[in-house]
C-alpha atoms as a PDB file:
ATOM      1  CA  UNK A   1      32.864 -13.694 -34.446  1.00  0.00           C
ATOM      2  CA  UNK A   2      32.265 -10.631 -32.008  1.00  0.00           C
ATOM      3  CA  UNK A   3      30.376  -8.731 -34.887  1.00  0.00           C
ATOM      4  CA  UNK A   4      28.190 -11.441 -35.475  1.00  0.00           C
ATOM      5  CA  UNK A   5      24.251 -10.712 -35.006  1.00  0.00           C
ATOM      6  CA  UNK A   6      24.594 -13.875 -33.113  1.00  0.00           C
ATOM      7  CA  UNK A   7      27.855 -12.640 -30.825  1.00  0.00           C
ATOM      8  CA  UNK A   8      25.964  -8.956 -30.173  1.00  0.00           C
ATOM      9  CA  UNK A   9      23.204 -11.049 -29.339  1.00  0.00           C
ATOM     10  CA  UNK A  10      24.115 -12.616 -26.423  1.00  0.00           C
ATOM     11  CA  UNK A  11      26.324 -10.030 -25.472  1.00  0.00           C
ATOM     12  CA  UNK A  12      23.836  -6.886 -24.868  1.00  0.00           C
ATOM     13  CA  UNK A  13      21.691  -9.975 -23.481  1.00  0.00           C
ATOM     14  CA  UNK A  14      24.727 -10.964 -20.773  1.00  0.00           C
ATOM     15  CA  UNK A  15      26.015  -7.047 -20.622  1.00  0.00           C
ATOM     16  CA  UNK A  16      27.905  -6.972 -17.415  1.00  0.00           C
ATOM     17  CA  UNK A  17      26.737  -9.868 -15.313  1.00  0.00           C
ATOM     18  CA  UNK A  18      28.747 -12.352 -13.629  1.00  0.00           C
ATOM     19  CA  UNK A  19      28.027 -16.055 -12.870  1.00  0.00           C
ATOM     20  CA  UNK A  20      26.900 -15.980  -9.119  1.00  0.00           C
ATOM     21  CA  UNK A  21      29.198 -18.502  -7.893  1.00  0.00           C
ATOM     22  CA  UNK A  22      32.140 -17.681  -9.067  1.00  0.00           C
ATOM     23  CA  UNK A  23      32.200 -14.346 -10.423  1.00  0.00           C
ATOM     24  CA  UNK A  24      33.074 -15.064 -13.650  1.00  0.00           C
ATOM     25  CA  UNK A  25      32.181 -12.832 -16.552  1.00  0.00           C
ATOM     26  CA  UNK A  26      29.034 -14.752 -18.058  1.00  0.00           C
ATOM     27  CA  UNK A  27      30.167 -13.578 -21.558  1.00  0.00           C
ATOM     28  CA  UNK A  28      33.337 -16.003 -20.925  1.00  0.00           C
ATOM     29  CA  UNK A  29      31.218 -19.304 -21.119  1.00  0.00           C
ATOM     30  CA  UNK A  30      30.609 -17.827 -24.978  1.00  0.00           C
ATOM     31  CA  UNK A  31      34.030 -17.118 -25.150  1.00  0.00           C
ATOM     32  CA  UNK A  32      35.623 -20.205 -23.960  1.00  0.00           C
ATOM     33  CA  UNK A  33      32.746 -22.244 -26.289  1.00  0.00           C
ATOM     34  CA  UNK A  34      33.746 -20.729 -29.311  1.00  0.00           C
ATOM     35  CA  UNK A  35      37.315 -21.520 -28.816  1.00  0.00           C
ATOM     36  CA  UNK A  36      36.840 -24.808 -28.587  1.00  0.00           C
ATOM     37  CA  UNK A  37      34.592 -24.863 -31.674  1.00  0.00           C
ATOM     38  CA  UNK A  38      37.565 -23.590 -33.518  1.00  0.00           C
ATOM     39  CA  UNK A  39      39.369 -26.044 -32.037  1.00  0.00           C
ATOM     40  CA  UNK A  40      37.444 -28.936 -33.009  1.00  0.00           C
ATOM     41  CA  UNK A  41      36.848 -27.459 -36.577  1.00  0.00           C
ATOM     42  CA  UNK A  42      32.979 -26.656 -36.047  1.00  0.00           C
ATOM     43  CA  UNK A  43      31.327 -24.363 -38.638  1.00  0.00           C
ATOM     44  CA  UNK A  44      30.893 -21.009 -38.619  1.00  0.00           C
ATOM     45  CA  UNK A  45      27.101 -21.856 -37.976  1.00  0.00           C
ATOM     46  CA  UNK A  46      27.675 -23.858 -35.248  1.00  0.00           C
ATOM     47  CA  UNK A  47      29.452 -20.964 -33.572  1.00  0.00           C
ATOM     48  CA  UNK A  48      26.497 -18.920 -34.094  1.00  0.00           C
ATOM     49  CA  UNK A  49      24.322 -21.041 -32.827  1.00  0.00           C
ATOM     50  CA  UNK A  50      26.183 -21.783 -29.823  1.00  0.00           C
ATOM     51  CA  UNK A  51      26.027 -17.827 -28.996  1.00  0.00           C
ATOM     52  CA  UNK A  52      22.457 -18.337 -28.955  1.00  0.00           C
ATOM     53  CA  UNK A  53      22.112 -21.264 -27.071  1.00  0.00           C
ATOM     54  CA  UNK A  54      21.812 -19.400 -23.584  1.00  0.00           C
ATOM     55  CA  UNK A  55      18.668 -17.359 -24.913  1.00  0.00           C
ATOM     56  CA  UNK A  56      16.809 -20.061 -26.421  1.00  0.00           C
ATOM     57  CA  UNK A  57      17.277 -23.090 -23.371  1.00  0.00           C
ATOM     58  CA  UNK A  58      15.071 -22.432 -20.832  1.00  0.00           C
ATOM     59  CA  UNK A  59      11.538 -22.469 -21.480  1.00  0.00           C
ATOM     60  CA  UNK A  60      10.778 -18.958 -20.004  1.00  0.00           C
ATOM     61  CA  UNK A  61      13.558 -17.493 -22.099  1.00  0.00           C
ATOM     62  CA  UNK A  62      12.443 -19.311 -25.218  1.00  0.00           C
ATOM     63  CA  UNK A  63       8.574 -17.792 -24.230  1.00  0.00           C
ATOM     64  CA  UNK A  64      10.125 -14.081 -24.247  1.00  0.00           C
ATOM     65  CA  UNK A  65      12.162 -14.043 -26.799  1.00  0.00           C
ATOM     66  CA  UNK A  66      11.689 -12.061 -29.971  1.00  0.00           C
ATOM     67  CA  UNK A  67      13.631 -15.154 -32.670  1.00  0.00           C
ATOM     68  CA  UNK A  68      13.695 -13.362 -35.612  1.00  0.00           C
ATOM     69  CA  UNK A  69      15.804 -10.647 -33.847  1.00  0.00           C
ATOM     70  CA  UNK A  70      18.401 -12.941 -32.939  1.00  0.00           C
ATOM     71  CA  UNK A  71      19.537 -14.326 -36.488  1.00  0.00           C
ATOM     72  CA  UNK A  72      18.541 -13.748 -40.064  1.00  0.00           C
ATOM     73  CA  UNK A  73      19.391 -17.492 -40.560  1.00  0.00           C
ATOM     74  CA  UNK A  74      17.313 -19.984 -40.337  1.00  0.00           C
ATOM     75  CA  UNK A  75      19.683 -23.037 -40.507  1.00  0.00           C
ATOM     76  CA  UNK A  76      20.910 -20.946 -37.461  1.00  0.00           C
ATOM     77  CA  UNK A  77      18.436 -21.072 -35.097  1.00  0.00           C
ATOM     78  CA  UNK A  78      17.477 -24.513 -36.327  1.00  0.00           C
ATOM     79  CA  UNK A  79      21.076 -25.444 -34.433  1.00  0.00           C
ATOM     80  CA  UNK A  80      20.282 -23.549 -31.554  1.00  0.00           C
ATOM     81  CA  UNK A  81      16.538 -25.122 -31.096  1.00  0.00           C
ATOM     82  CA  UNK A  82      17.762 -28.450 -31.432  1.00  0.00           C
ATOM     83  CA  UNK A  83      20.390 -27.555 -29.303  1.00  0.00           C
ATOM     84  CA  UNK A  84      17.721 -27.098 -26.875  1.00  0.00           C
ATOM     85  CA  UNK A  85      16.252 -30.294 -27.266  1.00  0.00           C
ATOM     86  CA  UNK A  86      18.959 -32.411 -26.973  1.00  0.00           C
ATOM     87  CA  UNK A  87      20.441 -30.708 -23.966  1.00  0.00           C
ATOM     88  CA  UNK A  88      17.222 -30.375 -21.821  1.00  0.00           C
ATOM     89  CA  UNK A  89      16.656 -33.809 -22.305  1.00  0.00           C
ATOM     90  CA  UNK A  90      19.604 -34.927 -20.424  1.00  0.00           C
ATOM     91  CA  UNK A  91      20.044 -31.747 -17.262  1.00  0.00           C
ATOM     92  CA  UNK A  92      22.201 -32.689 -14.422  1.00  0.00           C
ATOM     93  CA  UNK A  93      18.915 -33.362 -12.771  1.00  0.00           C
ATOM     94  CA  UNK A  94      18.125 -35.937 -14.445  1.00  0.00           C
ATOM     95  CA  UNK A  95      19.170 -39.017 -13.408  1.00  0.00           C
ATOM     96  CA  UNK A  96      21.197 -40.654 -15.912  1.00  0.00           C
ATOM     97  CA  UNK A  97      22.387 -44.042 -15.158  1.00  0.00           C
ATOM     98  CA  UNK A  98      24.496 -44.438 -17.777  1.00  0.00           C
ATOM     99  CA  UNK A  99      26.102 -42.279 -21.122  1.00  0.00           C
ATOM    100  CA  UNK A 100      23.566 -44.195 -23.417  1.00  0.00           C
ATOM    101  CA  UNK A 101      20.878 -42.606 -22.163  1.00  0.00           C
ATOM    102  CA  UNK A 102      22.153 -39.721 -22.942  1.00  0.00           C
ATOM    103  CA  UNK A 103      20.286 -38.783 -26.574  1.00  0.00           C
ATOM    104  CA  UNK A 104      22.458 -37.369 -29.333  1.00  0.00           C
ATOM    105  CA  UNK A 105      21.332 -34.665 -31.999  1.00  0.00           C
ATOM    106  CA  UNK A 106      21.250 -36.302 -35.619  1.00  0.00           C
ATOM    107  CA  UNK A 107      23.329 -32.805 -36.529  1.00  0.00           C
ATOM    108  CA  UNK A 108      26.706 -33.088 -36.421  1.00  0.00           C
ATOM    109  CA  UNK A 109      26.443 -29.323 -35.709  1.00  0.00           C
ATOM    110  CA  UNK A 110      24.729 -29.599 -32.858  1.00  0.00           C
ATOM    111  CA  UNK A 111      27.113 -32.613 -31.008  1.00  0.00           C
ATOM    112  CA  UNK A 112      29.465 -30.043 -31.580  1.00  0.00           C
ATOM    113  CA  UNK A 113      28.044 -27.150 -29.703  1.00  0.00           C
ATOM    114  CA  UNK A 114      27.531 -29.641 -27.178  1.00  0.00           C
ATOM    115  CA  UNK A 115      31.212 -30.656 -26.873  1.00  0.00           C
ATOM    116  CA  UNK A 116      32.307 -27.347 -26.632  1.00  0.00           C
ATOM    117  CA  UNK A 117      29.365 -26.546 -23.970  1.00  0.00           C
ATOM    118  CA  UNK A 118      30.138 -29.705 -21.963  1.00  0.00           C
ATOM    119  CA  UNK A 119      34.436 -29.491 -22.333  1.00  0.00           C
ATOM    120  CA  UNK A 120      33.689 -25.083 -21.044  1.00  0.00           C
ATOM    121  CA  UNK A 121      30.997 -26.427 -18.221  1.00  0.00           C
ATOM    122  CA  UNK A 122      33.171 -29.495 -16.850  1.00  0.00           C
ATOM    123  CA  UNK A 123      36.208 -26.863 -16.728  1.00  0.00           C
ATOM    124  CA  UNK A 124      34.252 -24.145 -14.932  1.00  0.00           C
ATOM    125  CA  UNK A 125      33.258 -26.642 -12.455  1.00  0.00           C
ATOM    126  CA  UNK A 126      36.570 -28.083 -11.880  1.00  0.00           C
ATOM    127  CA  UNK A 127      37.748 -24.590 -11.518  1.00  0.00           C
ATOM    128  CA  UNK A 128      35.242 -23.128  -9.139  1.00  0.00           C
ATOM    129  CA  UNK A 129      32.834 -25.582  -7.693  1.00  0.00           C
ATOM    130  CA  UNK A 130      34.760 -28.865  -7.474  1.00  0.00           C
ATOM    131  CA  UNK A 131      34.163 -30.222  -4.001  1.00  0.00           C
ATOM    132  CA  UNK A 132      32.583 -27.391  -2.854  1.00  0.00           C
ATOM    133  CA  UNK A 133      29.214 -27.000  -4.520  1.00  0.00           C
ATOM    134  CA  UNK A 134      26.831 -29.455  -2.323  1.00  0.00           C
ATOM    135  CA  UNK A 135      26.027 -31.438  -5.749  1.00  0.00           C
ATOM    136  CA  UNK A 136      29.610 -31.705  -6.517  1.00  0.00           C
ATOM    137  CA  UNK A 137      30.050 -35.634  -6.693  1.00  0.00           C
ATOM    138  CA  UNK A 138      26.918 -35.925  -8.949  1.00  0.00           C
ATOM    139  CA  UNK A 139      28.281 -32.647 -11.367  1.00  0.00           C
ATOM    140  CA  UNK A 140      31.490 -34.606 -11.648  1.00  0.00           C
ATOM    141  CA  UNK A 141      29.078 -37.528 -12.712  1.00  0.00           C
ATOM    142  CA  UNK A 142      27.165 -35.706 -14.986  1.00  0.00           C
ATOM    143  CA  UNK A 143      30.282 -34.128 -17.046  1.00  0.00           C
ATOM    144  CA  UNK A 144      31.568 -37.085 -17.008  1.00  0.00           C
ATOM    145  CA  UNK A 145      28.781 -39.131 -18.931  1.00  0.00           C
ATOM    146  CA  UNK A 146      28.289 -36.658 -21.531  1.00  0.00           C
ATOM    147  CA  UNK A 147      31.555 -36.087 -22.542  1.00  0.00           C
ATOM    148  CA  UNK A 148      31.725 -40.474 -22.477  1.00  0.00           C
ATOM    149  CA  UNK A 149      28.408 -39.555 -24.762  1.00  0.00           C
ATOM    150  CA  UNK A 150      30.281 -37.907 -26.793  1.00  0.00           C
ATOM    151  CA  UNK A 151      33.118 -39.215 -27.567  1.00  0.00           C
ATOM    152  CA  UNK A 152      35.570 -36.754 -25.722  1.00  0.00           C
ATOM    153  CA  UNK A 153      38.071 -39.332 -23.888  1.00  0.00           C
ATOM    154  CA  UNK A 154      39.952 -37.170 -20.618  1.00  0.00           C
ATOM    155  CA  UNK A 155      42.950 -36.927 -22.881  1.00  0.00           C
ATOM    156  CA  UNK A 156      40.842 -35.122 -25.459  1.00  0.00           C
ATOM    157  CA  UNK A 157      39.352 -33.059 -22.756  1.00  0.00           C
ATOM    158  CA  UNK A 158      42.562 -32.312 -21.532  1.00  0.00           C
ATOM    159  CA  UNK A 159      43.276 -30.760 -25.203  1.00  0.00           C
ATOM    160  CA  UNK A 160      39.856 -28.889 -25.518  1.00  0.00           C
ATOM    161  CA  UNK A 161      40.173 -27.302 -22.042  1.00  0.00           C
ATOM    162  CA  UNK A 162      43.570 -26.405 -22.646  1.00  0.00           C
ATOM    163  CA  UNK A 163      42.337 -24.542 -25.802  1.00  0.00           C
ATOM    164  CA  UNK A 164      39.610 -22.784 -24.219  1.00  0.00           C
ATOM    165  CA  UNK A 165      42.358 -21.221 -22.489  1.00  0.00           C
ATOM    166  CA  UNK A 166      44.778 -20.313 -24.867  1.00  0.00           C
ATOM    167  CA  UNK A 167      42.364 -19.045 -27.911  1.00  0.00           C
ATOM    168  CA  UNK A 168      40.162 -16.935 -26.226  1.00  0.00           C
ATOM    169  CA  UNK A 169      42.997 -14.039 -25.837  1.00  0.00           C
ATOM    170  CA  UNK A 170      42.086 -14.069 -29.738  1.00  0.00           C
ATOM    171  CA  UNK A 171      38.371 -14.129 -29.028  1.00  0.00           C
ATOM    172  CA  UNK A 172      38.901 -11.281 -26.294  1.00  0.00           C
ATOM    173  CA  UNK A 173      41.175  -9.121 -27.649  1.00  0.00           C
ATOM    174  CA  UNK A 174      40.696  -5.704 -28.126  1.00  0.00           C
ATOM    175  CA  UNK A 175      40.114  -4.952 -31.423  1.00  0.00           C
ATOM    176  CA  UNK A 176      37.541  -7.844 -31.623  1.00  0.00           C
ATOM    177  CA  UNK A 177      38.999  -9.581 -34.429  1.00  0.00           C
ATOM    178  CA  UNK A 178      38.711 -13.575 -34.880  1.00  0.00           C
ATOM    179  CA  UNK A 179      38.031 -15.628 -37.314  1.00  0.00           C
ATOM    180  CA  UNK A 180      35.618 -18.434 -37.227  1.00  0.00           C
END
């Protein structure tokens, strides 16, 4: 996956930055996703895609971005566009009061980017912020009623986080070499 357009992508984009909080590797939230795409038995354009996701969300990012230099394929950045749609209309500042109102993307592609973004972002969380970041109670919340959203019961999440952990030695490794 590493010598994917998509991987190189997002990696000259994250080069050597770390996540603010918790000094984590920003490349690693990639990482982590992809394993759990394997996991789950996404395609290889959903992995893609997910590498993408990060430069397409935000609207300022999405303004400065140059699309045709991130993929060749169209189906592609379709993913990582609706990707974008269906995640920014549910941001844990929104308030949600339940998992139904939550929207979910017609693409079965795209609910499984989202799995693996939501099973990496809950784990992070629980890893570095729980019960220390000042919106931890309504994080936990949030997590919480996407993964309900989607489908991912705590015993399931349990199994996705685990694999986050054990797979991306294969993502990471030296010689680069995974499959998708």
């Amino acid at each position: 996956m590493r010598d994917t357009a998509e991987y190189q992508a997002i990696a000259r984009h994250y080069g050597e930055r770390t996540a603010r909080r918790s000094g984590v590797p920003l490349i690693r939230h990639i990482d982590h996703g992809l394993a759990i795409l394997r996991a789950i038995g996404a395609t290889g354009r959903a992995m893609r895609a997910f590498c993408l996701h990060p430069l397409v969300q935000a609207d300022a990012d999405l303004a400065a971005c140059d699309l045709s230099a991130l993929t060749t394929d169209v189906h592609v950045m379709a993913l990582a566009l609706e990707y974008r749609s269906v995640a920014n209309a549910a941001l844990s500042t929104r308030a949600l009061a339940s998992a139904a109102d939550i929207r979910l993307s017609p693409l079965a592609e795209v609910n499984d980017m989202l799995i693996a973004d939501k099973v990496q972002n809950r784990a992070d969380f629980l890893l570095h912020h729980a019960g220390t970041h000042p919106r931890s109670a309504e994080l936990d919340r949030y997590f919480r009623l996407w993964l309900e959203r989607l489908g991912v019961d705590e015993d399931r999440y349990q199994q996705l986080a685990s694999a986050r952990q054990v797979d991306v030695d294969v993502i990471a490794s030296p010689d680069g070499r995974c499959s998708p």
